[in-house]
Protein backbone atom coordinates (compact mmCIF):
# COMPACT_ATOMS: atom_id res chain seq x y z
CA UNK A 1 0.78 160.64 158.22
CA UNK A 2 -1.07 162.75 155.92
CA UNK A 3 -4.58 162.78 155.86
CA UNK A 4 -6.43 161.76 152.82
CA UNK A 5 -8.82 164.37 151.54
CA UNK A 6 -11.19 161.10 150.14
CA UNK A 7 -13.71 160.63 152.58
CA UNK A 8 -13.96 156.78 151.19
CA UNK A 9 -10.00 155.72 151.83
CA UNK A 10 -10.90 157.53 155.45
CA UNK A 11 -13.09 154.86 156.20
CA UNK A 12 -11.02 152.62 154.82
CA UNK A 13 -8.50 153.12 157.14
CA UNK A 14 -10.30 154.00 159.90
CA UNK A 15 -11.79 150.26 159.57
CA UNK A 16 -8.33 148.49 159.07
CA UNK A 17 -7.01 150.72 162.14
CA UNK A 18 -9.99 149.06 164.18
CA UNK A 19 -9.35 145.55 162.67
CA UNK A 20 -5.83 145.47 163.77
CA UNK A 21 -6.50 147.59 167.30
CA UNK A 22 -9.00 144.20 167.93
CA UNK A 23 -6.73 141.67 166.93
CA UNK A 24 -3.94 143.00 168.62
CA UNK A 25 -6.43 143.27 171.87
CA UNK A 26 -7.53 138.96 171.22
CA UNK A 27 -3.95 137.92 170.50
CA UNK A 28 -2.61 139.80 173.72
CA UNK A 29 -5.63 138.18 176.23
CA UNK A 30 -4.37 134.80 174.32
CA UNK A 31 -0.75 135.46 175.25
CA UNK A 32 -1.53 136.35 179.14
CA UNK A 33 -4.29 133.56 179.26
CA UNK A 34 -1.62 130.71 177.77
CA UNK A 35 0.96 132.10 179.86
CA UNK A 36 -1.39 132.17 183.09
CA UNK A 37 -2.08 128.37 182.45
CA UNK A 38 1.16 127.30 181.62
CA UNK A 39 2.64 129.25 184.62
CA UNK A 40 -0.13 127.36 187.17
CA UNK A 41 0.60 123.96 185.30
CA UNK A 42 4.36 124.13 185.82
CA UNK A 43 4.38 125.23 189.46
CA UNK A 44 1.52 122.73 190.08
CA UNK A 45 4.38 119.86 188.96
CA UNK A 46 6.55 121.24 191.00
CA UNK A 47 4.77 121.27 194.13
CA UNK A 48 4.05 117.53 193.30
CA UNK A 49 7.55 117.04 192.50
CA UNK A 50 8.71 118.67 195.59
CA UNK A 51 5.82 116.34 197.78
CA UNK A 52 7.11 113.24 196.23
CA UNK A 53 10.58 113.93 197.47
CA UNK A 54 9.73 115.20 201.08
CA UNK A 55 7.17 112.48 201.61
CA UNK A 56 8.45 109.05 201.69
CA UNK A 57 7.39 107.10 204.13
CA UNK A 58 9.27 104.52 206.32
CA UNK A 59 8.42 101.80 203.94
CA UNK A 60 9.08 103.45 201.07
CA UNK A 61 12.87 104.02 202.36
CA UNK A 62 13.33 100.08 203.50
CA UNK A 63 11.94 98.58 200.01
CA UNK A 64 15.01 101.19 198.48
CA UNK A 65 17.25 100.37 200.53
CA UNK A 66 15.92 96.11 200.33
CA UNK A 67 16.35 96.99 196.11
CA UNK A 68 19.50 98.22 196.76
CA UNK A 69 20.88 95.69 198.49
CA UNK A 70 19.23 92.96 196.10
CA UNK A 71 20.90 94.15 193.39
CA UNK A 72 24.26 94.11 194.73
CA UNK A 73 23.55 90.58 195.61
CA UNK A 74 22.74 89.69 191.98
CA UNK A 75 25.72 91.57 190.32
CA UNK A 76 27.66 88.92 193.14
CA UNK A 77 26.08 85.59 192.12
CA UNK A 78 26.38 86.50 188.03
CA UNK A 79 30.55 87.40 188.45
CA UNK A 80 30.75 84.37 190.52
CA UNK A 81 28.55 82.37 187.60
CA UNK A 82 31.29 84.10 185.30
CA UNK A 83 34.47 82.93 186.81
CA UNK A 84 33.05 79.53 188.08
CA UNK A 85 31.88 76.63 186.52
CA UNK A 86 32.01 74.01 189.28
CA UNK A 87 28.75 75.01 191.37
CA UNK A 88 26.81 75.90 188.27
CA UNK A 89 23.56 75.05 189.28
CA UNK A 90 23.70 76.22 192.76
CA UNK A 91 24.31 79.91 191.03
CA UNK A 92 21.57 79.56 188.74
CA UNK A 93 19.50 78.97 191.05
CA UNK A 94 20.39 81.29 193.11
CA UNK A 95 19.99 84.24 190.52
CA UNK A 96 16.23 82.49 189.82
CA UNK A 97 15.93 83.07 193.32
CA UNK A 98 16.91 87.07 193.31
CA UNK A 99 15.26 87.72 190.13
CA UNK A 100 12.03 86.28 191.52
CA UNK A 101 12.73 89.07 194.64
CA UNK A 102 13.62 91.79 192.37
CA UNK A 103 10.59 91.41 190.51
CA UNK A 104 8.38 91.80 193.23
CA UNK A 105 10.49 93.86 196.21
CA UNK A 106 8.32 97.41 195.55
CA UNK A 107 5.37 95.54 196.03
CA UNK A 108 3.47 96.88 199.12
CA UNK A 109 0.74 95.23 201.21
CA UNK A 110 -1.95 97.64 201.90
CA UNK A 111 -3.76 97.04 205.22
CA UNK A 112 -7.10 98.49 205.87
C-alpha cells in the first residue's frame, strides 16, 4: 500500500485498521467460546447416552423382556379375533386384559 501523504486519511485508517483488528479479536473469542460449549454439551450427552446403555439394572431387563413378550401375546389374541368369530367375547376380553398389562408393565415399585 502506499502511504497517504494527508495526515487526516492516516488517522482515518489507522482507526478503521483498529476497528476491524478488535472485531476480528471479539468474533474469534465468540467462535472458540461457542465451540468450547457446544463441544462440552455434546460429549456431556454422550456420556449420559453411553450410562443409560451400560446401566440397566436387573429390573429394567425383566420389564423388557415382560413388554416383549406381552406384545407378542396381543398380536396372537387380535389374528385369532381376525380369523374367528365363534369365541368372540372370550378374545375381547382377553385383549382388555393385555392392554390393561401393557399399559402399566414399565411401572416400577420403588421401595425405601
Amino acid at each position: 500500500m502506499k502511504r497517504t501523504t494527508n495526515k487526516k486519511k492516516r488517522k482515518k485508517l489507522f482507526i478503521r485498521k483498529k476497528k476491524l483488528l478488535a472485531t476480528k479479536k471479539t468474533a474469534l473469542k465468540w467462535f472458540v467460546f461457542l465451540f468450547s460449549i457446544s463441544t462440552i454439551a455434546s460429549l456431556g450427552t454422550g456420556y449420559l447416552y453411553y450410562q443409560t446403555l451400560i446401566n440397566l439394572s436387573s429390573r429394567d431387563k425383566q420389564s423388557i423382556l415382560k413388554g416383549y413378550s406381552l406384545l407378542r401375546e396381543f398380536e396372537q389374541q387380535i389374528e385369532i379375533s381376525g380369523n374367528q368369530s365363534e369365541e368372540q367375547i372370550k378374545t375381547e376380553e382377553n385383549i382388555r386384559h393385555l392392554a390393561t398389562k401393557l399399559a402399566s408393565f414399565g411401572t416400577v415399585k420403588l421401595v425405601y
